[in-house]
Protein backbone atom coordinates (compact mmCIF):
# COMPACT_ATOMS: atom_id res chain seq x y z
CA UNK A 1 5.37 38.23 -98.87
CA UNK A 2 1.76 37.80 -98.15
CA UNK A 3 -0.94 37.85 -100.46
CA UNK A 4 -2.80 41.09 -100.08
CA UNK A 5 -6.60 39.89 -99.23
CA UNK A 6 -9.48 41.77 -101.64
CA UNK A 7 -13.30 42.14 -101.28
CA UNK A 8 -13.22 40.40 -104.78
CA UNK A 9 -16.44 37.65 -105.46
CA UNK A 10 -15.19 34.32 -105.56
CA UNK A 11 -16.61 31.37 -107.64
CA UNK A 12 -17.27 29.64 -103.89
CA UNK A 13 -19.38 33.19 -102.43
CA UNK A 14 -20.76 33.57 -105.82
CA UNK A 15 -22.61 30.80 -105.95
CA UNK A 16 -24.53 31.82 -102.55
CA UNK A 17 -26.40 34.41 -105.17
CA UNK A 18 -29.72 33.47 -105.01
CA UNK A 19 -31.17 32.59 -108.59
CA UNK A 20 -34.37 34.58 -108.57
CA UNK A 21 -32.09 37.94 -107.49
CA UNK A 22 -29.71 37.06 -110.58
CA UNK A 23 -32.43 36.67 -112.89
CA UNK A 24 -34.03 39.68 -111.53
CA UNK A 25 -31.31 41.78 -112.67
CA UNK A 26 -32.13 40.46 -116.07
CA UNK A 27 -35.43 41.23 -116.63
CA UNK A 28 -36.96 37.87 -115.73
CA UNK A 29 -39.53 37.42 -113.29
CA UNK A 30 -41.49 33.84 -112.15
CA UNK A 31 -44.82 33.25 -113.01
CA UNK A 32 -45.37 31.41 -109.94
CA UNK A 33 -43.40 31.30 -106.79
CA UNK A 34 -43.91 29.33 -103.39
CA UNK A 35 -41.16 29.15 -100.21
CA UNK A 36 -39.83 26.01 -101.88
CA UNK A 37 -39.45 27.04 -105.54
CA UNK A 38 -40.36 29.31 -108.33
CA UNK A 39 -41.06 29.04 -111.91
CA UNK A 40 -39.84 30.83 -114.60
CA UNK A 41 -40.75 31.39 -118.75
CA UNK A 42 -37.06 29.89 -119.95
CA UNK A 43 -34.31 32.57 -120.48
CA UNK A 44 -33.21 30.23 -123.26
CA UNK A 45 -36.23 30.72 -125.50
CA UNK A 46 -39.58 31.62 -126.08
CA UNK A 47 -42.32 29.26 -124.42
CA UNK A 48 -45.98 29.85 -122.51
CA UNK A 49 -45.81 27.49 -119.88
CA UNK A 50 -42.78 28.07 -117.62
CA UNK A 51 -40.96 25.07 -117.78
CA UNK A 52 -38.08 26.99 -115.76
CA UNK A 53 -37.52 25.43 -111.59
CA UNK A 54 -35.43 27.46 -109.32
CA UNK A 55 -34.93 25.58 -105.87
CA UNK A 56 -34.90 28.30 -103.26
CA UNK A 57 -33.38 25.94 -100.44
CA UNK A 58 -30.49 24.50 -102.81
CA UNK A 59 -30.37 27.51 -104.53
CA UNK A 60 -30.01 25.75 -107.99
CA UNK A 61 -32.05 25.98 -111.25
CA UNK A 62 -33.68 22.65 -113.75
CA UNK A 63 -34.75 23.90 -117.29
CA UNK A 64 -37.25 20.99 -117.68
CA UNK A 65 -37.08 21.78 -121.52
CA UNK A 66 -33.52 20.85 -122.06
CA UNK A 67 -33.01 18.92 -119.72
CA UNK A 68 -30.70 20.58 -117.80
CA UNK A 69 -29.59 22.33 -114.74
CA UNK A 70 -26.89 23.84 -112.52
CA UNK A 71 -25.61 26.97 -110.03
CA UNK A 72 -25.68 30.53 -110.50
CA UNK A 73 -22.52 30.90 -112.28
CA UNK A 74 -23.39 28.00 -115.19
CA UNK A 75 -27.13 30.36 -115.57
CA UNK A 76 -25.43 33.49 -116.32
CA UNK A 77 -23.06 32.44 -118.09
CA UNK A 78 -24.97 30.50 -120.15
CA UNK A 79 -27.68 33.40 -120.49
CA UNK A 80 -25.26 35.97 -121.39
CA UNK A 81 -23.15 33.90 -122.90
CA UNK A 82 -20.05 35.42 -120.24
CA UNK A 83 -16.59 33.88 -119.05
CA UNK A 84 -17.35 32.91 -115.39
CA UNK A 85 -14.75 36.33 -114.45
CA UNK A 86 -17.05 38.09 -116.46
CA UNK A 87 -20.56 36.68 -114.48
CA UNK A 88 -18.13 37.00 -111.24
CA UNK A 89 -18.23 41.01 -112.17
CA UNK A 90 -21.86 40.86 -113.16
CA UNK A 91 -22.69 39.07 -110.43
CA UNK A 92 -20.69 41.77 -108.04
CA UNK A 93 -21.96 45.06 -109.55
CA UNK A 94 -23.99 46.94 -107.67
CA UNK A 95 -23.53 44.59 -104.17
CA UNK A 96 -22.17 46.56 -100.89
CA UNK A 97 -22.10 42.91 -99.28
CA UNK A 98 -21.52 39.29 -100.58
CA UNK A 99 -23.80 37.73 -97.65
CA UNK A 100 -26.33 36.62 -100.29
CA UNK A 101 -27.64 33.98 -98.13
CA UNK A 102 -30.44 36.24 -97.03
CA UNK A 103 -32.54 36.10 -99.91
CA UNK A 104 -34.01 39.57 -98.76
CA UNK A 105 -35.33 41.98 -101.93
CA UNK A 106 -32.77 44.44 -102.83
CA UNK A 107 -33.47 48.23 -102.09
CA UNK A 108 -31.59 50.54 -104.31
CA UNK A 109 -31.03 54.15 -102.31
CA UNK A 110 -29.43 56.32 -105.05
CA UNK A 111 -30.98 57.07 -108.42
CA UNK A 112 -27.76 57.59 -110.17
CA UNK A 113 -28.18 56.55 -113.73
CA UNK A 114 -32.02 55.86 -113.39
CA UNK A 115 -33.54 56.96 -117.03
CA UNK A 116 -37.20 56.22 -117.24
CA UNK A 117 -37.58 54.54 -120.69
CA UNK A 118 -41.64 54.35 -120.84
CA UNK A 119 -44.97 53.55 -119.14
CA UNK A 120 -47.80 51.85 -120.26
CA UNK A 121 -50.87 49.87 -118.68
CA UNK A 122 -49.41 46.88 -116.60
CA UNK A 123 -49.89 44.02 -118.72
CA UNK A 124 -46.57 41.94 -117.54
CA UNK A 125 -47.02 38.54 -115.88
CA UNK A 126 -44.20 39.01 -112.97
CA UNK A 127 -45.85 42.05 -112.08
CA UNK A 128 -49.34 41.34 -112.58
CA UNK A 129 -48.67 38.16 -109.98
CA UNK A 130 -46.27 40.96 -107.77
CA UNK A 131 -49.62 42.48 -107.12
CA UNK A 132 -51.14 39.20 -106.86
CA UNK A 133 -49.03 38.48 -103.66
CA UNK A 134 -50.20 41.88 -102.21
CA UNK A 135 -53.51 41.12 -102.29
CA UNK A 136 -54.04 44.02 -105.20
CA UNK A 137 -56.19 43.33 -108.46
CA UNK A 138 -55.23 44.70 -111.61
CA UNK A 139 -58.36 46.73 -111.77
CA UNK A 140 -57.44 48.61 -108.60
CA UNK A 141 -53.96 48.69 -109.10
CA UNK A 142 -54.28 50.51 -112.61
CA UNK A 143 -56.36 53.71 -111.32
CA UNK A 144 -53.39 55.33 -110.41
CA UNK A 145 -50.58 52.96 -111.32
CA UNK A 146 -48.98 51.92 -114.81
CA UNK A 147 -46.19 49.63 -115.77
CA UNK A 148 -42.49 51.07 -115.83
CA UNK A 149 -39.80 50.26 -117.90
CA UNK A 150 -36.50 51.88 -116.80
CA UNK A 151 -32.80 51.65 -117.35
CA UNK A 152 -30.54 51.98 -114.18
CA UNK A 153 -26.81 51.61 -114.53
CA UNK A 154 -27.36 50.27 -118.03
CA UNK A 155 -29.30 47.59 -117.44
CA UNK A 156 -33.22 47.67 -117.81
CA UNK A 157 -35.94 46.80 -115.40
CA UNK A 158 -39.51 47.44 -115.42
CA UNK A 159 -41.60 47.71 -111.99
CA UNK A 160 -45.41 48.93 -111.23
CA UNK A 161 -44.96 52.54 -110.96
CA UNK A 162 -46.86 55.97 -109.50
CA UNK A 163 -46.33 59.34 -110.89
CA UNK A 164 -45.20 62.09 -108.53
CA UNK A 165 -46.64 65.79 -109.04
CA UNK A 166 -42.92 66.68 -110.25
CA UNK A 167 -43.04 63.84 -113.07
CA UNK A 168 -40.95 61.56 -111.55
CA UNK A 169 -42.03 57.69 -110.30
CA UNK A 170 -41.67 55.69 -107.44
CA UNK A 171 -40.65 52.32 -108.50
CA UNK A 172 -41.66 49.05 -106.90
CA UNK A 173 -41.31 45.24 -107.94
CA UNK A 174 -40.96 41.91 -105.95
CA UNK A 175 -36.92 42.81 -105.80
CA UNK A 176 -36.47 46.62 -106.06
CA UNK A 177 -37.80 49.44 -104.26
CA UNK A 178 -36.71 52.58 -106.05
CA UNK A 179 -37.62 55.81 -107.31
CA UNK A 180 -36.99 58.34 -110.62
CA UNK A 181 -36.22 62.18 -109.65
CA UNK A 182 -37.23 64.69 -109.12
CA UNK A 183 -38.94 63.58 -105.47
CA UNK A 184 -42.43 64.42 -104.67
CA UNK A 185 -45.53 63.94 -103.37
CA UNK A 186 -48.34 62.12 -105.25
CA UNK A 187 -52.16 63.94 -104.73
CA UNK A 188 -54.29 62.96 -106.60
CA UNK A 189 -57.59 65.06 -106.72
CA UNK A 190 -61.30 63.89 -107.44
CA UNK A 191 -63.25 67.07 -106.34
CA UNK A 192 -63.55 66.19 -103.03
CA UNK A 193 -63.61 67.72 -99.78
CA UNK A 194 -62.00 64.92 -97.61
CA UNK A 195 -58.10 63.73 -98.11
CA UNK A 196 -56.79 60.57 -97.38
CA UNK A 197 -52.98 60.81 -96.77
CA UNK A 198 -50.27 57.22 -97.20
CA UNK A 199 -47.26 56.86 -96.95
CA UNK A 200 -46.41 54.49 -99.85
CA UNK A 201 -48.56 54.09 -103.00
CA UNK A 202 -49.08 50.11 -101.41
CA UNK A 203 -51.15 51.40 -98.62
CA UNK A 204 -53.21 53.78 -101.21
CA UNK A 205 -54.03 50.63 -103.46
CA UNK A 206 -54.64 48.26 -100.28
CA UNK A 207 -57.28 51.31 -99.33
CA UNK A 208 -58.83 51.43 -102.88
CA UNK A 209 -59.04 47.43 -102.69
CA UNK A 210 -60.95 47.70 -99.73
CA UNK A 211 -63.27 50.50 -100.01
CA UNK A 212 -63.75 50.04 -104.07
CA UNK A 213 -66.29 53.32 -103.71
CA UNK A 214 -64.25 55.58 -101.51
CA UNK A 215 -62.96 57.83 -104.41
CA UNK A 216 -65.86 58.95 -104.99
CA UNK A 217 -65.21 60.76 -101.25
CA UNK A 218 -62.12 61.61 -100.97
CA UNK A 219 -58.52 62.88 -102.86
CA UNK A 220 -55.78 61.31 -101.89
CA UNK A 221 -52.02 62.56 -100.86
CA UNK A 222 -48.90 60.09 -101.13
CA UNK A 223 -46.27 61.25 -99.22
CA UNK A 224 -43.55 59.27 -101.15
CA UNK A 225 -40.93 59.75 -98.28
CA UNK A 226 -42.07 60.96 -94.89
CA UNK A 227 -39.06 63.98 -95.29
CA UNK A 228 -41.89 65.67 -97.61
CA UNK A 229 -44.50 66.40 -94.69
CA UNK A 230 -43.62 70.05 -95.02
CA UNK A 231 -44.65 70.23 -98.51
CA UNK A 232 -48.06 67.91 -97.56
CA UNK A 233 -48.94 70.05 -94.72
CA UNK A 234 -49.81 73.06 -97.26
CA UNK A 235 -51.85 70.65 -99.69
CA UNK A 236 -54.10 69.83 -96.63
CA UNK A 237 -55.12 72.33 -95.33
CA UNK A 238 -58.28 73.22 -97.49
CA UNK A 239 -59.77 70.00 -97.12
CA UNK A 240 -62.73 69.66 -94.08
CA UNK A 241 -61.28 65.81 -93.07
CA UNK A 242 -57.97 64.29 -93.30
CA UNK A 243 -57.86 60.42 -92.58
CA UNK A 244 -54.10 59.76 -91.99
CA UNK A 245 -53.19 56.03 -93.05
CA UNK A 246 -49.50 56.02 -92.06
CA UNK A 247 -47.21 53.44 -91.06
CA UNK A 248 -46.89 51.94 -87.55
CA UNK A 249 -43.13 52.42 -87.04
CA UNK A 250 -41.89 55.22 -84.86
CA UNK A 251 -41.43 57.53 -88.62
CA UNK A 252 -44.89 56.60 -89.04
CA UNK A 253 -46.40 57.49 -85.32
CA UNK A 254 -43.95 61.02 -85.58
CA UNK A 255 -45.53 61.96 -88.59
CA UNK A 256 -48.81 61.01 -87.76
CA UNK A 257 -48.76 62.78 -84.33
CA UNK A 258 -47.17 66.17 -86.18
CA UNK A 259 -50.12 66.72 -88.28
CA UNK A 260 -52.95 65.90 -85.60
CA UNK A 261 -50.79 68.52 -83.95
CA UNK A 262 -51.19 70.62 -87.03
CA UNK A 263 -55.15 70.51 -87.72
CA UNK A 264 -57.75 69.48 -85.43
CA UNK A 265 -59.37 68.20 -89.36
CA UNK A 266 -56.65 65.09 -88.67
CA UNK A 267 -58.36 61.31 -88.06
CA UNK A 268 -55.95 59.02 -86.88
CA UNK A 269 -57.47 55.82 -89.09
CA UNK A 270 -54.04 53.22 -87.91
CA UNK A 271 -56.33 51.42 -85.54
CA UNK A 272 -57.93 49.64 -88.88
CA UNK A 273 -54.13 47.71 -89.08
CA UNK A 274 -53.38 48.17 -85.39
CA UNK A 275 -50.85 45.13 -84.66
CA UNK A 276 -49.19 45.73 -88.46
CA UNK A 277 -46.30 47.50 -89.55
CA UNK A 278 -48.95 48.88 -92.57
CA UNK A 279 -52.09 48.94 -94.58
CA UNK A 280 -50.75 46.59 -97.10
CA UNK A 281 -49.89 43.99 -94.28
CA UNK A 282 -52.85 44.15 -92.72
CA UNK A 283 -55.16 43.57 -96.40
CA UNK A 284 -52.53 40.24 -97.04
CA UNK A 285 -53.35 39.09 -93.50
CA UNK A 286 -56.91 39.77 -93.91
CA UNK A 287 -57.74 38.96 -97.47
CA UNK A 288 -56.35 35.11 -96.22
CA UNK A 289 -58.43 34.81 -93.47
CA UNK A 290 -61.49 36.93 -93.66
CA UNK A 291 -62.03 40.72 -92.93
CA UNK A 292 -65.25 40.14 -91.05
CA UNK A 293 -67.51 43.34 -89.78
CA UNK A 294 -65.87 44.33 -87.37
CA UNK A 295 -62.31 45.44 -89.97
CA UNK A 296 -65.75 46.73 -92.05
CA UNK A 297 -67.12 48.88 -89.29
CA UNK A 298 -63.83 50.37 -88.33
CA UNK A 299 -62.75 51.32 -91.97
CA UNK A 300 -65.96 52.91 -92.22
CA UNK A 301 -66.25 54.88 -88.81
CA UNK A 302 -64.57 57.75 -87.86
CA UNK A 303 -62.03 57.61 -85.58
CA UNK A 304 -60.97 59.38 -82.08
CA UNK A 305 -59.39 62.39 -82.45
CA UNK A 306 -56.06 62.78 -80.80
CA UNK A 307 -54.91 66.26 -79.71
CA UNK A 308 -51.34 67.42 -79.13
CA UNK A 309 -49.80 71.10 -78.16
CA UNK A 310 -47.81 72.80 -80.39
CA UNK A 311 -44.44 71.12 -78.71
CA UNK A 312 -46.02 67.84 -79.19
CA UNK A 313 -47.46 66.36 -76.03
CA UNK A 314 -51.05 64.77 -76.07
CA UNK A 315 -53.95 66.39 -74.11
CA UNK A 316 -56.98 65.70 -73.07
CA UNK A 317 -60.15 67.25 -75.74
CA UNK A 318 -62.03 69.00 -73.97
């Protein structure tokens, strides 16, 4: 009789995990990374200089401290002090695939067991250089954002987080992009009588980066999810001018054409990224080589109206 095949993780697929995602899952974070390697405070003990190498290519880890290195599997187990079934099962939980090869950050979709433990100002190194690598200083990113620590499925994480008007938080770190309920949008009001509306709370702080003044001119509305337009839609419509900052995907270029359909108040403003999937790509690309005027005088400048009827198709302004 045949053995009966399983989806089971085997020492030879576990040790495909990539090391940064494993230590991710337990709370650690490098203080340094390039495509090569990345650098990490020891999970063994307390130091200040990270004395912790993670090759990305060979996928294996050197504590320089002890002298000492290995896979995956010897990591964990050592970490958590585990039988290699039991870092097989760690290793497994919460993974719909065991293609780990692609090293690609993990996006959790269902908040099941998410319990928001507590926020404060964002002090922690992995996130302070997380923000670092999005071209996002600490001075920006804590106007609207604060450091979350959370528990989800028992274990804890902690990720730069944004408050929703319902009190929950969408979640983001270098490996997780998540979110606390209940769902909402995010508008945050100075007084003003113009709106700026985002998508994610990365293109709000890539906007604030650039334009270190602009609050002083406008609220702001973070849609959180583009299934919440609806509930934007009635937030907007007091305001005199709406600059719409949304993503250049087809989601993005829907939404953005239903609410130019919506209010002639509506600015189309994606020509400022035009060529990049969003805001936040386009400050990375430009903060490395050089915004120039011309990004400058776009940013600044209104821009050409678009108008749609009601079932959607563009016509000419008269």
């Amino acid at each position: 009789m045949k053995k009966e095949r399983t989806n089971r993780l085997t020492c030879e697929r576990a040790r495909a995990f990539p090391i940064e995602k494993a230590l991710a899952k337990l709370g650690h974070f490098p203080t340094r990374s390039t495509e090569k390697e990345a650098w990490f405070l020891s999970p063994f003990r307390s130091e200040t200089q990270a004395s912790f190498k993670v090759s990305k290519k060979l996928n294996r880890w050197y504590d320089h401290g002890a002298g000492k290195g290995g896979n995956v599997i010897d990591l964990i187990c050592q970490i958590n002090k585990s039988s290699v079934s039991e870092t097989l099962r760690f290793l497994e939980q919460g993974q719909t695939s065991f293609s780990f090869q692609q090293q690609h950050p993990v996006r959790i979709q269902k908040n099941t067991g998410l319990e928001i433990l507590h926020a404060r100002p964002i002090r922690h190194y992995g996130l302070l250089n997380y923000l670092f690598e999005r071209k996002i200083s600490i001075s920006t990113a804590s106007t609207i954002c604060r450091e979350v620590h959370y528990l989800h499925k028992g274990r804890r994480y902690f990720a730069i987080g944004l408050k929703n008007d319902s009190g929950g938080w969408e979640l983001r770190n270098r490996y997780y992009k998540n979110s606390s309920s209940p769902k909402d949008i995010t508008h945050i009001k100075n007084g003003n009588g113009k709106l700026i509306v985002t998508e994610g709370m990365f293109d709000l702080l890539s906007i604030l980066e650039f334009n270190k003044e602009i609050e002083t001119e406008y609220d702001f509305l973070v849609l959180n999810s583009t299934a919440l337009v609806k509930k934007a839609i009635k937030l907007m419509d007091p305001y005199d001018r709406i600059d719409l900052y949304l993503d250049n995907d087809s989601t993005g270029k829907a939404t953005t054409q239903n609410l130019l359909a919506h209010s002639n108040n509506c600015l189309d403003k994606s020509s400022l990224y035009e060529g990049y999937r969003d805001m936040n790509v386009w400050l990375i690309f430009k903060a490395k080589n050089g915004f120039g005027q011309e990004a400058q005088d776009v940013f600044l400048l209104p821009q050409k109206r678009s108008c749609f009827s009601p079932d959607g198709r563009k016509v000419k302004r008269r």
